[in-house]
N, C-alpha and C. Protein backbone atom coordinates (compact mmCIF):
# COMPACT_ATOMS: atom_id res chain seq x y z
N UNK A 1 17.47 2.59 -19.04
CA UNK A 1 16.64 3.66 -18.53
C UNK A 1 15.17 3.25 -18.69
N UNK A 2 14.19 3.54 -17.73
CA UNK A 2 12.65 3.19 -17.63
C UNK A 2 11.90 4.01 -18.36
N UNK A 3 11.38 3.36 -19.07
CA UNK A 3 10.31 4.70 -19.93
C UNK A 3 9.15 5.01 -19.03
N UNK A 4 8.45 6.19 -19.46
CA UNK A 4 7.23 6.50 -18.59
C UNK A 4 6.15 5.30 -18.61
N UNK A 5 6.13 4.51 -20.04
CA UNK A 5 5.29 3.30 -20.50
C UNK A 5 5.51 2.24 -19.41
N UNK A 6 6.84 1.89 -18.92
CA UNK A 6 6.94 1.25 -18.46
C UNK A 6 6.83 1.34 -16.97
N UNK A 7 7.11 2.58 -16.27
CA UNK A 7 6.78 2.76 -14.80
C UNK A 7 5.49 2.71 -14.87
N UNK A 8 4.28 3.14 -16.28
CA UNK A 8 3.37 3.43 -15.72
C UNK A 8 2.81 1.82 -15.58
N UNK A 9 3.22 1.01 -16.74
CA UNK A 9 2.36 -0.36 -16.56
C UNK A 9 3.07 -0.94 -14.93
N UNK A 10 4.11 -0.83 -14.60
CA UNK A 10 4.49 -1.38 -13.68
C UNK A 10 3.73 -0.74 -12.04
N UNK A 11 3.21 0.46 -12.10
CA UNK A 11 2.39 1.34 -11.26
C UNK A 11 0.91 0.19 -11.38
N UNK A 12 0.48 0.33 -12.64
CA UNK A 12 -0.93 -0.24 -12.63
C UNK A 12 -1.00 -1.80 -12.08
N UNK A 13 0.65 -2.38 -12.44
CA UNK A 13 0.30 -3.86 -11.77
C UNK A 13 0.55 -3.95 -10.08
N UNK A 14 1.08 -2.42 -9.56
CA UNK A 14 1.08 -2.48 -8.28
C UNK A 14 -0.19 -2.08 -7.95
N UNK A 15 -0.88 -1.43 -7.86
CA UNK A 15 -2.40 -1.01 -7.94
C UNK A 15 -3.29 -2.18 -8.02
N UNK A 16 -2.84 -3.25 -9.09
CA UNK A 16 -3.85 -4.42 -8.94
C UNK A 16 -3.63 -5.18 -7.62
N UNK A 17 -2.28 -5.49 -7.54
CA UNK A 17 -2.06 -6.33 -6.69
C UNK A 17 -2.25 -5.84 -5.11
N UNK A 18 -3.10 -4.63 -4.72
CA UNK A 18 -3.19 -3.91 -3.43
C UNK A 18 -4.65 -4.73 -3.13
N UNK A 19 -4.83 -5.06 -1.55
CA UNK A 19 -6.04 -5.51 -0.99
C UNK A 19 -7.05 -4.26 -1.89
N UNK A 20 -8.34 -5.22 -1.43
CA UNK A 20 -9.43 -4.65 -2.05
C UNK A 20 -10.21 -2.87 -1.27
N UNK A 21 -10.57 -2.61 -1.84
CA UNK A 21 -10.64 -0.96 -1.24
C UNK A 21 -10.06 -0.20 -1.17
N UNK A 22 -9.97 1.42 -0.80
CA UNK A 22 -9.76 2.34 -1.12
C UNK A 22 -8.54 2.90 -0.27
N UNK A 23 -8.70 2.14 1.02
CA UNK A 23 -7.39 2.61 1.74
C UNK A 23 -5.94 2.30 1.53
N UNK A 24 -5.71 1.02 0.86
CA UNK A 24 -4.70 0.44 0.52
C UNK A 24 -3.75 2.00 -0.94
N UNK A 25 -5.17 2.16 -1.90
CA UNK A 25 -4.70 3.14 -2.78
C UNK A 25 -4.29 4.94 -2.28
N UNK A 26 -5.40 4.95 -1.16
CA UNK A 26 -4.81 6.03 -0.39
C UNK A 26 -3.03 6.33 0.27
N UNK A 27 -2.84 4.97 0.69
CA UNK A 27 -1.42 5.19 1.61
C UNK A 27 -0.83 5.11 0.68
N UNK A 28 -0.90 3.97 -0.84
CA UNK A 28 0.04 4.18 -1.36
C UNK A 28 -0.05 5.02 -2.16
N UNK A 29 -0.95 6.41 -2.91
CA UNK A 29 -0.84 7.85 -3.26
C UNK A 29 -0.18 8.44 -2.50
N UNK A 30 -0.41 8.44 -0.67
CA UNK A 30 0.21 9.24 0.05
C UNK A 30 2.30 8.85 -0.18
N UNK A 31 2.31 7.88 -0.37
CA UNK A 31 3.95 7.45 -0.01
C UNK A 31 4.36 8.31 -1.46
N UNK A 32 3.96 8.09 -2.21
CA UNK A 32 4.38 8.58 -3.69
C UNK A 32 4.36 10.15 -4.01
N UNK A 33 3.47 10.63 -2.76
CA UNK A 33 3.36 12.27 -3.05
C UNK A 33 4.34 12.46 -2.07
N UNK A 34 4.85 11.91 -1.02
CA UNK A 34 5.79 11.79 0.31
C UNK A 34 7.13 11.97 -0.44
N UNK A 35 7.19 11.19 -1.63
CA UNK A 35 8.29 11.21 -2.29
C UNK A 35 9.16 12.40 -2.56
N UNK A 36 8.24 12.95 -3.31
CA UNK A 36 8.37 14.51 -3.56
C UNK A 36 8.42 15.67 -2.71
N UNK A 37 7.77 15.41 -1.83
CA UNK A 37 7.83 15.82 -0.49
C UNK A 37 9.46 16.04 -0.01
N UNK A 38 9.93 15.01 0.26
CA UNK A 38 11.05 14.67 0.67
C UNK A 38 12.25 14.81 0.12
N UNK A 39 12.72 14.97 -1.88
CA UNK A 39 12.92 15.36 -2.45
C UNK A 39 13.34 16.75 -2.13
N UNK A 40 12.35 17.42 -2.36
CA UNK A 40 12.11 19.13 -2.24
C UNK A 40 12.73 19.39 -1.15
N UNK A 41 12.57 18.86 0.13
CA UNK A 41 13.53 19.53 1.41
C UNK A 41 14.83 19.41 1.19
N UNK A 42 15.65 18.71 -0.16
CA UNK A 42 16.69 18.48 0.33
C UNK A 42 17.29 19.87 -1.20
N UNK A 43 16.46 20.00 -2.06
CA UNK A 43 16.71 21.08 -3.12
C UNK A 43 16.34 22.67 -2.65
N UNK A 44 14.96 22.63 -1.82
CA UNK A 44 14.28 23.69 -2.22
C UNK A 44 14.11 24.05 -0.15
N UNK A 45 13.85 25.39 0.28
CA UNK A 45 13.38 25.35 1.44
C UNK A 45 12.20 26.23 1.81
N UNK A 46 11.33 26.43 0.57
CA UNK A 46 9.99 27.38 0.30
C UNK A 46 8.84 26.35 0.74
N UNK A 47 8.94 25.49 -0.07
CA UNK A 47 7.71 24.65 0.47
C UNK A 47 7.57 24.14 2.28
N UNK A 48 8.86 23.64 2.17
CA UNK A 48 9.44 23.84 3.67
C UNK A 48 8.61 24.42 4.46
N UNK A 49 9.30 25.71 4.41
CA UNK A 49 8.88 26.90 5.46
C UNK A 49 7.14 27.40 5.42
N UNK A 50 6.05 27.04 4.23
CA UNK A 50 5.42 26.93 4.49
C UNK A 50 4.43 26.32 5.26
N UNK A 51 4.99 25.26 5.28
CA UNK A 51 4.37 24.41 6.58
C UNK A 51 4.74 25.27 7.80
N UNK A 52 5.69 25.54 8.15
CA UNK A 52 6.33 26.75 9.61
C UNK A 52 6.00 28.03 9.25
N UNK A 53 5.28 28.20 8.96
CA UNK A 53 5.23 29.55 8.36
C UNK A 53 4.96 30.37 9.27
N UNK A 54 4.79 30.44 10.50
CA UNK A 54 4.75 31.22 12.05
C UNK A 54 6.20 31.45 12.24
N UNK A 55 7.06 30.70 12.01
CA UNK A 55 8.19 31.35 12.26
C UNK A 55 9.32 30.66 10.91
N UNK A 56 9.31 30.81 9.65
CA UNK A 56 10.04 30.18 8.76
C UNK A 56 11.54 30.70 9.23
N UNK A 57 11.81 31.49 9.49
CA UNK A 57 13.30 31.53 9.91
C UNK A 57 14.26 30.77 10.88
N UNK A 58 13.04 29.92 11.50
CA UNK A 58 13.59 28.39 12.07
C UNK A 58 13.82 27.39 11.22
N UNK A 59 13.33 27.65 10.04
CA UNK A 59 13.36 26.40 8.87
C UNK A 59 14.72 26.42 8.23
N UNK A 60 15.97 25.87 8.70
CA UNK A 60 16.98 26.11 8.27
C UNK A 60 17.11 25.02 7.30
N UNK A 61 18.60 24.84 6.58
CA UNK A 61 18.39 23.81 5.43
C UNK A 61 18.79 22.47 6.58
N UNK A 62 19.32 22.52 7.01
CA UNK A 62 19.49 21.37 8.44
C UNK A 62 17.82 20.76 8.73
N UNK A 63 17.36 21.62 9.31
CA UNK A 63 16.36 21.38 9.39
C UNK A 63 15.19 20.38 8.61
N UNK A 64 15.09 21.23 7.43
CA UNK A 64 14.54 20.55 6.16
C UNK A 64 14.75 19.30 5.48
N UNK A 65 15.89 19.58 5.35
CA UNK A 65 16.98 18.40 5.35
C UNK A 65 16.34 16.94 6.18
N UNK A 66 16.18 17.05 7.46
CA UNK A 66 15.95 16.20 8.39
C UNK A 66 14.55 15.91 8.26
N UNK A 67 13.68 17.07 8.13
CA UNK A 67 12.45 16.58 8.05
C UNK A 67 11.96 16.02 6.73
N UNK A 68 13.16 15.72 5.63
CA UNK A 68 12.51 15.45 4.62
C UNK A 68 13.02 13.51 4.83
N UNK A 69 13.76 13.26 5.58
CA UNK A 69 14.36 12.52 5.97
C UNK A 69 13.67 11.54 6.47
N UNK A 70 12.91 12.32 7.62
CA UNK A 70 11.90 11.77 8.71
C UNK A 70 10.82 11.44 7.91
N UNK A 71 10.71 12.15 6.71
CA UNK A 71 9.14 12.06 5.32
C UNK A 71 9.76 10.83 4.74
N UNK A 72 10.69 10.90 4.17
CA UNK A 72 11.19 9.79 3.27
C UNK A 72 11.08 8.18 4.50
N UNK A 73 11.18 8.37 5.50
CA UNK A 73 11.45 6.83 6.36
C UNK A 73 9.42 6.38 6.57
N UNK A 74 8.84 7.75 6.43
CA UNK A 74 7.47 7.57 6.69
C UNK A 74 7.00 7.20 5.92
N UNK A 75 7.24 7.39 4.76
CA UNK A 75 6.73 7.08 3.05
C UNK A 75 7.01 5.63 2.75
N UNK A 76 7.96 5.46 3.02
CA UNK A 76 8.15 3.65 2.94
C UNK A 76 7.67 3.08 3.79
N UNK A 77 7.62 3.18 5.66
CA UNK A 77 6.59 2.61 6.31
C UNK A 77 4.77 2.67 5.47
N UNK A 78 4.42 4.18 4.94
CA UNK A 78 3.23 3.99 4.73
C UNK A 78 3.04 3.16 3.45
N UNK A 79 3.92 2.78 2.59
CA UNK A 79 4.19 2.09 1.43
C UNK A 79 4.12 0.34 2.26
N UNK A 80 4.53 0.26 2.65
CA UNK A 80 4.80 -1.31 3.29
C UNK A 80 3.10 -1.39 3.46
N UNK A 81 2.91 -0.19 4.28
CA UNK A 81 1.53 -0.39 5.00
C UNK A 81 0.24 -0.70 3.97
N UNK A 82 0.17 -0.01 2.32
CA UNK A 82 -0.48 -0.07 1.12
C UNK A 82 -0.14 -1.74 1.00
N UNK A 83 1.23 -2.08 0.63
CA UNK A 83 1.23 -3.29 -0.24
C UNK A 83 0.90 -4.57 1.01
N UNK A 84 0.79 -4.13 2.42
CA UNK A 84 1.23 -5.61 2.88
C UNK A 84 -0.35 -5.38 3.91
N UNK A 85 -1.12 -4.61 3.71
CA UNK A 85 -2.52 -3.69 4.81
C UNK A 85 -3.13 -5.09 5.99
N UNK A 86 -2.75 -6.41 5.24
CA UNK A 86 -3.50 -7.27 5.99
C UNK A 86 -2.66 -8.06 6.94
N UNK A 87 -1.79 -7.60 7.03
CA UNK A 87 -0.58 -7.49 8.09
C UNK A 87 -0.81 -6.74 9.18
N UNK A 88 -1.15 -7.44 10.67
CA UNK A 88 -1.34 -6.61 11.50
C UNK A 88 -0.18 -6.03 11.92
N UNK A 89 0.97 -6.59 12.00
CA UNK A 89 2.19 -5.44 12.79
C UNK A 89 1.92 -4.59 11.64
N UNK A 90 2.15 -4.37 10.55
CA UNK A 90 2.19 -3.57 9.63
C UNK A 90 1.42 -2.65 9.54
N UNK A 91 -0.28 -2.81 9.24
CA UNK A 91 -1.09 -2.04 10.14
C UNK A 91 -0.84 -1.31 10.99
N UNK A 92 -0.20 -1.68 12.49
CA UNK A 92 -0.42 -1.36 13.36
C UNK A 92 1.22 -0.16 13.25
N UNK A 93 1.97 -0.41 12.54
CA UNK A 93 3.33 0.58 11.88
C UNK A 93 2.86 1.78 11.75
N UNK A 94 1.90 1.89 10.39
CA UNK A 94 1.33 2.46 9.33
C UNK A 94 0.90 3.30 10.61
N UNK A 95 -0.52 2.84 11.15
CA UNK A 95 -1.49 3.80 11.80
C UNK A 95 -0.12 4.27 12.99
N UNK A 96 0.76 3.87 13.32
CA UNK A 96 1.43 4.63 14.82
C UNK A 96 2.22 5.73 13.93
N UNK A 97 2.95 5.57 12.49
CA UNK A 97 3.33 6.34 11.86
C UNK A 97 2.42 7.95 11.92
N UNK A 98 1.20 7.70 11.36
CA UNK A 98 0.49 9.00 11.47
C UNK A 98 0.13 9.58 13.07
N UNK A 99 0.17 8.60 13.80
CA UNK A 99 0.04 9.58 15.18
C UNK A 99 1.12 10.55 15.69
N UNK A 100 2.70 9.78 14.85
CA UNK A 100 3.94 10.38 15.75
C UNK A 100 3.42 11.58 14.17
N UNK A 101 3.17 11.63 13.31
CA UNK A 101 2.89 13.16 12.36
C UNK A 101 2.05 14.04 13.04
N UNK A 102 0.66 13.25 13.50
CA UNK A 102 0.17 14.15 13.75
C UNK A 102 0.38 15.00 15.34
N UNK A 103 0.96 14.39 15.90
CA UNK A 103 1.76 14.87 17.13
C UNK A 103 3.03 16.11 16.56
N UNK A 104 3.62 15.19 16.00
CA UNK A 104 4.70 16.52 15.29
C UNK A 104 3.68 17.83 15.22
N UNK A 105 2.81 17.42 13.95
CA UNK A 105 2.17 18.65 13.37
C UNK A 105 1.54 19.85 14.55
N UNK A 106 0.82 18.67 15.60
CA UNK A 106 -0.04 19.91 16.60
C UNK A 106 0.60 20.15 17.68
N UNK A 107 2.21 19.61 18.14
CA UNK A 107 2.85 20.33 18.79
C UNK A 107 3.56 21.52 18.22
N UNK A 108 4.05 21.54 16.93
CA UNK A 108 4.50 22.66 16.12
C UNK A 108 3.29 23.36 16.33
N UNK A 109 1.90 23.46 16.20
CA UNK A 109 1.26 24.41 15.75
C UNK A 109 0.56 25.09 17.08
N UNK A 110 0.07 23.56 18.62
CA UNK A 110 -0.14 24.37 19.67
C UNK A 110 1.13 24.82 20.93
N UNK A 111 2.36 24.28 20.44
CA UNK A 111 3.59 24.40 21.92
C UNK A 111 4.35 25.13 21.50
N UNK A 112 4.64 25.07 20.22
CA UNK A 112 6.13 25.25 19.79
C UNK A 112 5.70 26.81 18.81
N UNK A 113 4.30 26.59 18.08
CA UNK A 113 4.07 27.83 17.56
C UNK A 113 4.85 27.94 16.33
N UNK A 114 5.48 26.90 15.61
CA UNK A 114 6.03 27.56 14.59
C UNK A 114 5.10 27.48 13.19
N UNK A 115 4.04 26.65 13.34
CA UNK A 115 2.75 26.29 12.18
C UNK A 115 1.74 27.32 12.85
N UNK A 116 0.81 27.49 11.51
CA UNK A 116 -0.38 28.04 11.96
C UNK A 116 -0.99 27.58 10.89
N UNK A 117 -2.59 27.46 10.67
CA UNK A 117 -3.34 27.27 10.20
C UNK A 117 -3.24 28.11 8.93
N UNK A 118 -2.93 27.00 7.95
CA UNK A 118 -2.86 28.19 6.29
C UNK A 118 -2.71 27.08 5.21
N UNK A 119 -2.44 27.30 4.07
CA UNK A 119 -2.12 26.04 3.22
C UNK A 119 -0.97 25.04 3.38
N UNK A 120 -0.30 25.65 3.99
CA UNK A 120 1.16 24.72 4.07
C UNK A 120 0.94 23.74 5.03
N UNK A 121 0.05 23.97 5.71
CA UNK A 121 -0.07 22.84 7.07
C UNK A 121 -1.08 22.46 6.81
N UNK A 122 -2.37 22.49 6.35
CA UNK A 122 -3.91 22.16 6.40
C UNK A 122 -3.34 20.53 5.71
N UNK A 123 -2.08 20.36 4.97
CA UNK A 123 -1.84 19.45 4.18
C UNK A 123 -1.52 18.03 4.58
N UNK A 124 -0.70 18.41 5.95
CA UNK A 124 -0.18 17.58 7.43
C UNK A 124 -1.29 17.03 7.88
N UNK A 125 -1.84 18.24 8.33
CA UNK A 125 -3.02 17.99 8.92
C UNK A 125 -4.43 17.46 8.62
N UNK A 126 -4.78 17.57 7.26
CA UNK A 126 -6.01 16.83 7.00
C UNK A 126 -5.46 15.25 6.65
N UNK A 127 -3.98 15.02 5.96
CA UNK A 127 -3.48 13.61 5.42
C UNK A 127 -3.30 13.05 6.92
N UNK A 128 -3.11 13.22 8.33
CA UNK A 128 -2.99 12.77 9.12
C UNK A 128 -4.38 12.30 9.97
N UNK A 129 -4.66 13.44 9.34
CA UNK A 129 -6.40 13.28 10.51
C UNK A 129 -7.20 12.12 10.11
N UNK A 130 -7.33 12.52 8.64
CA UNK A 130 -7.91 11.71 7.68
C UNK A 130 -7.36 10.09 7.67
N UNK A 131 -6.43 9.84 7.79
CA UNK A 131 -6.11 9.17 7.64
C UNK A 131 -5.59 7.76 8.62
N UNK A 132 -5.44 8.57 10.01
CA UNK A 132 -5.97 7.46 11.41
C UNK A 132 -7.38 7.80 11.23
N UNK A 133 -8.06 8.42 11.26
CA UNK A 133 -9.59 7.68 11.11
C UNK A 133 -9.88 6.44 10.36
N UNK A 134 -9.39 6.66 9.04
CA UNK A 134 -10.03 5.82 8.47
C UNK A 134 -9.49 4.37 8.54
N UNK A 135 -7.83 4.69 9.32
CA UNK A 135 -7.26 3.22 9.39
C UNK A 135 -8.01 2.86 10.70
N UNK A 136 -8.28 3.35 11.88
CA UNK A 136 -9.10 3.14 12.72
C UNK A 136 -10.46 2.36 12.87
N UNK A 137 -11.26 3.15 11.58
CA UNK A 137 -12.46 2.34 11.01
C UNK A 137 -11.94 1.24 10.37
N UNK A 138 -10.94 1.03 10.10
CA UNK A 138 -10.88 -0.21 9.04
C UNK A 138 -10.24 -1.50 9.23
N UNK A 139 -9.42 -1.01 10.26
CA UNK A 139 -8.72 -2.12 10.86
C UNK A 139 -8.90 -3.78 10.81
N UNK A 140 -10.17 -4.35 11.50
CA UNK A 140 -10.92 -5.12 11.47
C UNK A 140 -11.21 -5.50 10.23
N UNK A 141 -11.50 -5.02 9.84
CA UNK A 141 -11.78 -5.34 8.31
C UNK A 141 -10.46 -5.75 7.16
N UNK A 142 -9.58 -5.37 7.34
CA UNK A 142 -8.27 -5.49 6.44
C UNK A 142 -7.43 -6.56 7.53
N UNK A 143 -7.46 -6.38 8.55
CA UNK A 143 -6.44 -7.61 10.11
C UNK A 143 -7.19 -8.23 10.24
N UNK A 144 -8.71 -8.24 10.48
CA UNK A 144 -9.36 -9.29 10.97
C UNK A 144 -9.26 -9.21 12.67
N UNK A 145 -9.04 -8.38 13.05
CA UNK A 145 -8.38 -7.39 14.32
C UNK A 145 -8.91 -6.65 14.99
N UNK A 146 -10.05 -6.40 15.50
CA UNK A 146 -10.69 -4.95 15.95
C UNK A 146 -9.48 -4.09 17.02
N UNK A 147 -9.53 -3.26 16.76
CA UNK A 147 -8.80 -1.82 18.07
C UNK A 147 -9.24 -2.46 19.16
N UNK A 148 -8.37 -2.12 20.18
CA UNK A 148 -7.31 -1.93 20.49
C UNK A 148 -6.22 -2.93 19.74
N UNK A 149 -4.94 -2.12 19.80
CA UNK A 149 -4.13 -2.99 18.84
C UNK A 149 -4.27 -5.07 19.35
């Protein structure tokens, strides 16, 4: 069994070994909070339905279930994307990952209507927004690559 001593030194030598700057530590915070994320849909369906919270009675455990599913396959793409950033396919994974979220997120919230603007979603939505920007700005700099892919 792993002690906390030991995940944590083994955390800090993944942390060293990430390219230099801040985005590399971002995706991989994001994959690790994804974790839990993903977790929870398959125990719990409160946190869930807050994100849907326009219509939570669509949030079935099927549902949840799947989308924690779809979190968990995203969390390891955005994990690949932290440890390997100077990898352009990889890069280029990472950043298409957050477009198909943030597409999810603003068709749920402008077509489909089941999100609305509140805490459960601001969470989708700023980690997505935030986060093709800044792979956007950075690209070049971590690939050696400017946009277009």
């Amino acid at each position: 069994m792993l002690t906390l001593q030991q995940v944590t030194d083994y955390m800090q030598d993944v942390v060293k070994s990430l390219a230099p700057g801040y985005l590399p530590k971002w995706l991989l915070f994001i994959s690790i909070v994804s974790i839990f994320n993903s977790v929870q849909t398959y125990v719990n369906l409160e946190l869930t339905r807050r994100v849907y919270e326009n219509k939570p009675e669509e949030t079935t455990a099927l549902s949840a279930r799947t989308f924690g599913t779809w979190t968990l396959v995203s969390c390891i793409i955005r994990l690949y994307g932290a440890l390997y950033i100077t990898e352009n396919h990889v890069y280029q994974l990472t950043f298409i990952s957050y477009i198909i979220a943030l597409f999810h997120f603003g068709t749920e919230l402008v077509v489909f209507r089941t999100c609305k603007i509140g805490k459960g979603f601001l969470g989708p939505l700023v980690v997505s927004t935030t986060s093709l920007v800044w792979m956007y700005n950075q690209k070049e700099f971590y690939t050696g690559i400017p946009f277009p892919f």
